[in-house]
N, C-alpha and C. Protein backbone atom coordinates (compact mmCIF):
# COMPACT_ATOMS: atom_id res chain seq x y z
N UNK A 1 17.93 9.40 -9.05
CA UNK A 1 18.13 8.54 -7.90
C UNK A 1 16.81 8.20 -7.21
N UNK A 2 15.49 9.44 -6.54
CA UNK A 2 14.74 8.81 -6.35
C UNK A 2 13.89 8.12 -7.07
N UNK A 3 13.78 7.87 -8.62
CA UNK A 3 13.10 7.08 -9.38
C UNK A 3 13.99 5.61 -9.32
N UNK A 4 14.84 5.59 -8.97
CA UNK A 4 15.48 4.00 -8.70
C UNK A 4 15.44 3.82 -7.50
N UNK A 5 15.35 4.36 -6.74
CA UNK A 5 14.88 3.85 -4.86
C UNK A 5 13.07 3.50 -4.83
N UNK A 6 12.27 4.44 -5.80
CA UNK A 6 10.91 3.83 -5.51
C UNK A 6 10.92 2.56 -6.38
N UNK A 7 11.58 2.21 -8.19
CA UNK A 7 11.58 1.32 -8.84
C UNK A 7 11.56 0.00 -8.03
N UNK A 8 12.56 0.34 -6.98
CA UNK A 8 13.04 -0.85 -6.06
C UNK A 8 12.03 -1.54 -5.13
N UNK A 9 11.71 -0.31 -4.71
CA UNK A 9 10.60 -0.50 -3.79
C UNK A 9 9.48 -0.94 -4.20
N UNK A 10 8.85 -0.71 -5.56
CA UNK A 10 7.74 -1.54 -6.12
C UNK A 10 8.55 -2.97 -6.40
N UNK A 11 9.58 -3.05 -6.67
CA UNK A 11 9.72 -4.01 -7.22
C UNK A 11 9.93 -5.38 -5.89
N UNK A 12 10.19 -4.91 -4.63
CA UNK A 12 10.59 -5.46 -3.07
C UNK A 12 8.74 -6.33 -2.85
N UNK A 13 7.75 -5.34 -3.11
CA UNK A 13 6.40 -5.39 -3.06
C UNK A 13 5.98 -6.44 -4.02
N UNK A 14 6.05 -6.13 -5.24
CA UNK A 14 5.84 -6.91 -6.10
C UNK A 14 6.23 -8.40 -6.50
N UNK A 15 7.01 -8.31 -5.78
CA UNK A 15 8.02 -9.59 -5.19
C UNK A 15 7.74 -10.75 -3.75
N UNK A 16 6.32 -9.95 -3.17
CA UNK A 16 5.90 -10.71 -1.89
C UNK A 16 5.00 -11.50 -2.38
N UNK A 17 4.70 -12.63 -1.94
CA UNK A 17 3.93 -13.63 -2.10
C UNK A 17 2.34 -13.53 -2.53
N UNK A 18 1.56 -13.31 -3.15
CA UNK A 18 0.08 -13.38 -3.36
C UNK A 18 0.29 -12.13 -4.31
N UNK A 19 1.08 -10.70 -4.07
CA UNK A 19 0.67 -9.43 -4.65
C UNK A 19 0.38 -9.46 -6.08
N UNK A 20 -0.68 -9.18 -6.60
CA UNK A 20 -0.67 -9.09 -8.03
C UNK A 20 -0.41 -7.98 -8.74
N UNK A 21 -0.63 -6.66 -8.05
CA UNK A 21 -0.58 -5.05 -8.35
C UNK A 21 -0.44 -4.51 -7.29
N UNK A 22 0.43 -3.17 -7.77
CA UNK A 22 0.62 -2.88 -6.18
C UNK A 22 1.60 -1.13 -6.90
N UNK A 23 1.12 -0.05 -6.10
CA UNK A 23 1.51 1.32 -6.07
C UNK A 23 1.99 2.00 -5.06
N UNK A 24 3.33 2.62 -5.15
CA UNK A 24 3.89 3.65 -4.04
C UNK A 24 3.23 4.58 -4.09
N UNK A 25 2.54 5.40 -3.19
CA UNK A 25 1.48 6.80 -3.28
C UNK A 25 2.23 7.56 -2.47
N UNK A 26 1.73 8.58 -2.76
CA UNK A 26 1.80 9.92 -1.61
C UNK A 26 0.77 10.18 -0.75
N UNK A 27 1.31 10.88 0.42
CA UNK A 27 0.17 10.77 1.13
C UNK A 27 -1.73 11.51 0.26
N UNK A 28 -0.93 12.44 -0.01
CA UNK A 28 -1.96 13.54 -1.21
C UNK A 28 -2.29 12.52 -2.25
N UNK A 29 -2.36 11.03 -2.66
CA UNK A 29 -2.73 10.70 -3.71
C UNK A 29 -2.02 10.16 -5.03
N UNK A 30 -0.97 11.02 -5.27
CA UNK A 30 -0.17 10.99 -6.51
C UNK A 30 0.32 9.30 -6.52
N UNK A 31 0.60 8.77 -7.86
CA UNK A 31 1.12 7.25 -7.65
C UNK A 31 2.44 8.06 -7.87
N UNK A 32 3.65 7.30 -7.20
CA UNK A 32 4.95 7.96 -7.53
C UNK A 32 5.99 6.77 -8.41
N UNK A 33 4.95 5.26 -7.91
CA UNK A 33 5.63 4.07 -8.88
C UNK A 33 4.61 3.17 -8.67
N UNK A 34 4.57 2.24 -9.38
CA UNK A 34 3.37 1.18 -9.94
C UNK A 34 3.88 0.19 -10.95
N UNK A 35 3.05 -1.09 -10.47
CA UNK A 35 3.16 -2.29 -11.48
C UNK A 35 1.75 -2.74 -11.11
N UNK A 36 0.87 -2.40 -12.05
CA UNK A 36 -0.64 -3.13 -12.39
C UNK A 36 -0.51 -3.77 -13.32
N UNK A 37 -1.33 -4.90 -13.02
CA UNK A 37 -1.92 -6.41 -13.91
C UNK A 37 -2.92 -6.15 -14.30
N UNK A 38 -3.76 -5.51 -14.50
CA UNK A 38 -5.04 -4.78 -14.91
C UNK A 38 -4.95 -3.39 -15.12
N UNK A 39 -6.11 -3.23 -15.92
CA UNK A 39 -6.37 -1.49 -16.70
C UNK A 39 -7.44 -1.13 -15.49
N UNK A 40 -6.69 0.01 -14.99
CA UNK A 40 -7.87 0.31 -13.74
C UNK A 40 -7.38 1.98 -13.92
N UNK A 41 -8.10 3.03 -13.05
CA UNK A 41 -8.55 4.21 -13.05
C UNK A 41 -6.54 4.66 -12.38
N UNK A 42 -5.58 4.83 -13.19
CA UNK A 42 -4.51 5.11 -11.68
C UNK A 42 -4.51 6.32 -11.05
N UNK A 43 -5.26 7.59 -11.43
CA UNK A 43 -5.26 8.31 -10.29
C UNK A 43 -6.11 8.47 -9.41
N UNK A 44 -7.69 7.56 -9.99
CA UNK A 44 -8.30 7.56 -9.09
C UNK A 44 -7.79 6.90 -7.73
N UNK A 45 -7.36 5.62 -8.15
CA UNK A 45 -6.78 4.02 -7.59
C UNK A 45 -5.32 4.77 -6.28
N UNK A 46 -5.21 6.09 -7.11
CA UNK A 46 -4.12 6.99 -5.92
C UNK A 46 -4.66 7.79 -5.05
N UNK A 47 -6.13 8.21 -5.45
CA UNK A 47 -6.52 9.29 -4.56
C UNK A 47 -7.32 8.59 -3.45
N UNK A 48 -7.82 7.40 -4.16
CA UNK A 48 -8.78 6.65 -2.69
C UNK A 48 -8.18 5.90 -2.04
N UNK A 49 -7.32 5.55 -2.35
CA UNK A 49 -6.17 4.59 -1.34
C UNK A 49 -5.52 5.72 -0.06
N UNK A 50 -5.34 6.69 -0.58
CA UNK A 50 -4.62 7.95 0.39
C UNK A 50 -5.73 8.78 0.93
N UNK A 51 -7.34 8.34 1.18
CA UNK A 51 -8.36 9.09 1.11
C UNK A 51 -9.04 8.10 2.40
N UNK A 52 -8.95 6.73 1.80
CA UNK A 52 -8.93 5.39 2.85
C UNK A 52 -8.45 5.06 3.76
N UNK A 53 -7.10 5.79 3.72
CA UNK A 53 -5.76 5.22 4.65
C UNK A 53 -5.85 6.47 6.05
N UNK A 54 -6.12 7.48 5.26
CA UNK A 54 -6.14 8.97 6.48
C UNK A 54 -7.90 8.60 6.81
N UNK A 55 -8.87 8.09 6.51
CA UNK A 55 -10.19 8.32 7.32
C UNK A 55 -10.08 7.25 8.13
N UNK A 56 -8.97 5.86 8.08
CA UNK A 56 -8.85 4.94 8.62
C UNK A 56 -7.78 5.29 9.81
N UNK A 57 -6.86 6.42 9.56
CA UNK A 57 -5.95 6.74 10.66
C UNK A 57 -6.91 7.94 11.48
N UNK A 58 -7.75 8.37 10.76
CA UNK A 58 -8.85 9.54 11.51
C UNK A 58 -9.44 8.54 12.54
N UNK A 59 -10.13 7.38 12.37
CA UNK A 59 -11.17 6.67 13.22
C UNK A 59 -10.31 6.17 14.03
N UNK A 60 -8.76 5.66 14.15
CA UNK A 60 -8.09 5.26 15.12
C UNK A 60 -7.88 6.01 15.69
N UNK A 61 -7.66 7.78 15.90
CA UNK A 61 -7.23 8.76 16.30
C UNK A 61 -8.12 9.07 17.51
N UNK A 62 -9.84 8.35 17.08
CA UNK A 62 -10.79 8.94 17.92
C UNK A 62 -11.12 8.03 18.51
N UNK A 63 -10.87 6.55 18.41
CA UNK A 63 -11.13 5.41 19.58
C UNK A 63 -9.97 5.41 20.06
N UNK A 64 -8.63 6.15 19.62
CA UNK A 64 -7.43 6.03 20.43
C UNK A 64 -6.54 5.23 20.52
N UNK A 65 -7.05 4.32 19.36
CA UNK A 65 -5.45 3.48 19.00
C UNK A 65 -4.31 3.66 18.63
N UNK A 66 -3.31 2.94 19.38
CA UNK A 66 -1.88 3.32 19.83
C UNK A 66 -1.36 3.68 17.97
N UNK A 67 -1.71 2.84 17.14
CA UNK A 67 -0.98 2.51 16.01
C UNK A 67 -1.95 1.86 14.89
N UNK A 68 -1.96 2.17 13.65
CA UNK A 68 -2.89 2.06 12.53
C UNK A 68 -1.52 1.67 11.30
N UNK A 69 -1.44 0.08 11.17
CA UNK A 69 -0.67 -0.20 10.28
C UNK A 69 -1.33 -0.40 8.65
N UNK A 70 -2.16 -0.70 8.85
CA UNK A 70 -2.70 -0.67 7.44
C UNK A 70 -4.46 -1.01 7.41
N UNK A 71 -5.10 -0.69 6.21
CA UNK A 71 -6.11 -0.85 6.26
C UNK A 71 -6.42 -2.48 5.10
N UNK A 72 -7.16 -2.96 5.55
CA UNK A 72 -7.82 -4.56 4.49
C UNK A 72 -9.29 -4.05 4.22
N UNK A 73 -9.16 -4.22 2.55
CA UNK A 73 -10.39 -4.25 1.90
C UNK A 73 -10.61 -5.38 1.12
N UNK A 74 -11.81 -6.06 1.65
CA UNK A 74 -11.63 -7.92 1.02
C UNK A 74 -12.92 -7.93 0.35
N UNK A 75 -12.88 -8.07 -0.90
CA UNK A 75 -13.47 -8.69 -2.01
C UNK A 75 -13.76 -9.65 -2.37
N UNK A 76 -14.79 -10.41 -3.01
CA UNK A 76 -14.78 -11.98 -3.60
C UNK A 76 -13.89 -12.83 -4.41
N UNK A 77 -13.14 -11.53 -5.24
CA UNK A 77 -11.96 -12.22 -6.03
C UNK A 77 -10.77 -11.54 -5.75
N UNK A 78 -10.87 -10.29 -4.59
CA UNK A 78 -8.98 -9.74 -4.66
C UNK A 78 -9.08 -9.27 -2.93
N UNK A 79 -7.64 -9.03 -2.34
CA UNK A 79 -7.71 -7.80 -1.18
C UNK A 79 -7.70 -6.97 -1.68
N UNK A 80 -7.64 -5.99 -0.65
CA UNK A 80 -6.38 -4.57 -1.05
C UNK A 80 -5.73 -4.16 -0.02
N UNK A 81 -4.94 -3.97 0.67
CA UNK A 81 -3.68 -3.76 1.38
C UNK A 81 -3.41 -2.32 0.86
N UNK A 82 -4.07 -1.24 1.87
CA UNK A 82 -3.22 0.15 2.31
C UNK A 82 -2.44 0.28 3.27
N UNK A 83 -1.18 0.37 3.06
CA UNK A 83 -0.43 0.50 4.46
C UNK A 83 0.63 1.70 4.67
N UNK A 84 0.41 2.66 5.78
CA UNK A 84 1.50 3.59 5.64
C UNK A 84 2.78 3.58 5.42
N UNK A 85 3.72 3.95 4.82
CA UNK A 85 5.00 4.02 4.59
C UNK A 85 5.97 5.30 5.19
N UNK A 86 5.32 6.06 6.04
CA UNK A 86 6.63 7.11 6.71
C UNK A 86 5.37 8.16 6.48
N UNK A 87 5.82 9.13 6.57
CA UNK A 87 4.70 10.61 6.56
C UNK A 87 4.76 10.76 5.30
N UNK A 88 5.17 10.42 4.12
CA UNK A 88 4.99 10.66 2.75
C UNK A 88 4.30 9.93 2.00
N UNK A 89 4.18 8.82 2.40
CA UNK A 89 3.88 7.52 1.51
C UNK A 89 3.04 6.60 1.77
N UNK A 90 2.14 5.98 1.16
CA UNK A 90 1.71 4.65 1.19
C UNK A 90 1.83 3.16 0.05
N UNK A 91 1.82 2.19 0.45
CA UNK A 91 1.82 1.32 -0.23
C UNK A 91 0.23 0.75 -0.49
N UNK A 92 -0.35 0.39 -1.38
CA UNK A 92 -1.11 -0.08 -1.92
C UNK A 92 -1.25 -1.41 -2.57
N UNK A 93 -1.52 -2.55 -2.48
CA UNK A 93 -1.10 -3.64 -2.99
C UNK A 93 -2.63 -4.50 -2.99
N UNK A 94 -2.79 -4.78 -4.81
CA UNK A 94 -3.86 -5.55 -4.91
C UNK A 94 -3.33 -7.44 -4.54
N UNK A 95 -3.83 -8.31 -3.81
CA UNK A 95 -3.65 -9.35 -3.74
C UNK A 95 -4.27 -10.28 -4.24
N UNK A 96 -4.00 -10.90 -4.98
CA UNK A 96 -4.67 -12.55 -5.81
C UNK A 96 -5.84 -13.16 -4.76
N UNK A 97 -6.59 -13.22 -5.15
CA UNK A 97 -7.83 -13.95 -4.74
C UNK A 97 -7.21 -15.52 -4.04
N UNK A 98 -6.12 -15.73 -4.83
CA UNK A 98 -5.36 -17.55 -4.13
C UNK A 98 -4.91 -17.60 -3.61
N UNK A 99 -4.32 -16.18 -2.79
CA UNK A 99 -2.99 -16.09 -1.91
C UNK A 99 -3.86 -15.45 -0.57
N UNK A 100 -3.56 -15.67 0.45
CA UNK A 100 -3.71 -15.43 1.66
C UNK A 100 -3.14 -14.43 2.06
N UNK A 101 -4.13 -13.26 2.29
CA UNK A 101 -3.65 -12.16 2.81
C UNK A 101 -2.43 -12.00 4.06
N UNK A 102 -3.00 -12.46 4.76
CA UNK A 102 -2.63 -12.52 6.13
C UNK A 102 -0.95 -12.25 5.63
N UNK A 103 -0.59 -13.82 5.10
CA UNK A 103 0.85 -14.00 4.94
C UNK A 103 1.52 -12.66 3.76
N UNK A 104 0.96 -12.08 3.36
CA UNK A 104 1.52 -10.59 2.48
C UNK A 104 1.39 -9.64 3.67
N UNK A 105 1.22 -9.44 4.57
CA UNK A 105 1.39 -8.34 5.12
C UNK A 105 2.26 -7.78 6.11
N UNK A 106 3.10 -9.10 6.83
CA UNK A 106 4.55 -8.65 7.20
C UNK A 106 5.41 -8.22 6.40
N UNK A 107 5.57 -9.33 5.29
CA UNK A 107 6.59 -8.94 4.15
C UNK A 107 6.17 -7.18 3.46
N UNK A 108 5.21 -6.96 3.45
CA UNK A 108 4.74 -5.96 2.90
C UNK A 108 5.21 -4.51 4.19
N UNK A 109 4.69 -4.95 5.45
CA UNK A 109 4.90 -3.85 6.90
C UNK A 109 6.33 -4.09 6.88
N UNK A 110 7.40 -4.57 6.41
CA UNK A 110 8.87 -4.60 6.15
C UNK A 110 9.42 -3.52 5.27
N UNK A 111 8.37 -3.60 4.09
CA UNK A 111 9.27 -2.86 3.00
C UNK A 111 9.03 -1.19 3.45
N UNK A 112 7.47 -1.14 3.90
CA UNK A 112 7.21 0.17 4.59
C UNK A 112 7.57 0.50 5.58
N UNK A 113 8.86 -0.01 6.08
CA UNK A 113 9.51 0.40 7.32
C UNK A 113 10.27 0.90 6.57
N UNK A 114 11.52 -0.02 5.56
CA UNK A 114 12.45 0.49 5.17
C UNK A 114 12.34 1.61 3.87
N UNK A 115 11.06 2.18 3.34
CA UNK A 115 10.23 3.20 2.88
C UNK A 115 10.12 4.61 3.58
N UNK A 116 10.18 4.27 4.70
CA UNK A 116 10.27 5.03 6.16
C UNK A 116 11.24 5.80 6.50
N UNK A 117 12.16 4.64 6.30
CA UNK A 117 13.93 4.99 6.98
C UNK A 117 14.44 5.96 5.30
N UNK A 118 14.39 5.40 4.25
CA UNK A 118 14.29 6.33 3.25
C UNK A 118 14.32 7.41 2.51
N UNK A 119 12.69 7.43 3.03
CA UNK A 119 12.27 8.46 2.47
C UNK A 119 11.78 9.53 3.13
């Protein structure tokens, strides 16, 4: 059962507008589901996304921001979209160089709500 609730959930992600690749993580790193378009490192690609996401919720912790929804890492040809998903999880999502971030990241802060309620 939970391998068909995360299936879903990559597949909700994978399904938003621009995403080209994109991984359910744990907070510790582990990928728990994935659909990559490219041959890339996946446990590295799990441990720095969940390594990124907590030094990025560390620096909000110490200027004191209310809330840390996700982190943007923008490249010449891709994003990357870390965004928390509940105390277990993050989403990870590489975005197409043609698609406009901006517009992937409600649809995306949606699925990690209901990731939330979940899991």
């Amino acid at each position: 059962m939970l391998k068909e609730k995360i299936s879903a959930f990559i597949e909700q992600v994978q399904s938003i507008e621009g995403v080209a690749a994109c991984a359910l993580v744990s907070r510790d790193g582990i990928i728990a589901g994935k659909h990559f378009d490219r041959d890339l490192n996946e446990p590295w690609f799990g441990a720095l996304s969940a390594t990124i996401l907590a030094s990025a919720e560390s620096v909000g912790s110490i200027i004191h921001a209310k809330s840390l929804d996700s982190v943007t890492i923008r490249a010449e040809d891709a994003t990357i979209i870390i965004m928390g998903a509940g105390e277990n999880f993050l989403i990870a999502a590489i975005i197409s160089d043609i698609a406009d971030p901006t517009k992937s990241h409600a649809p995306m802060l949606a699925v990690a709500q209901k990731i939330r309620e979940a899991m």
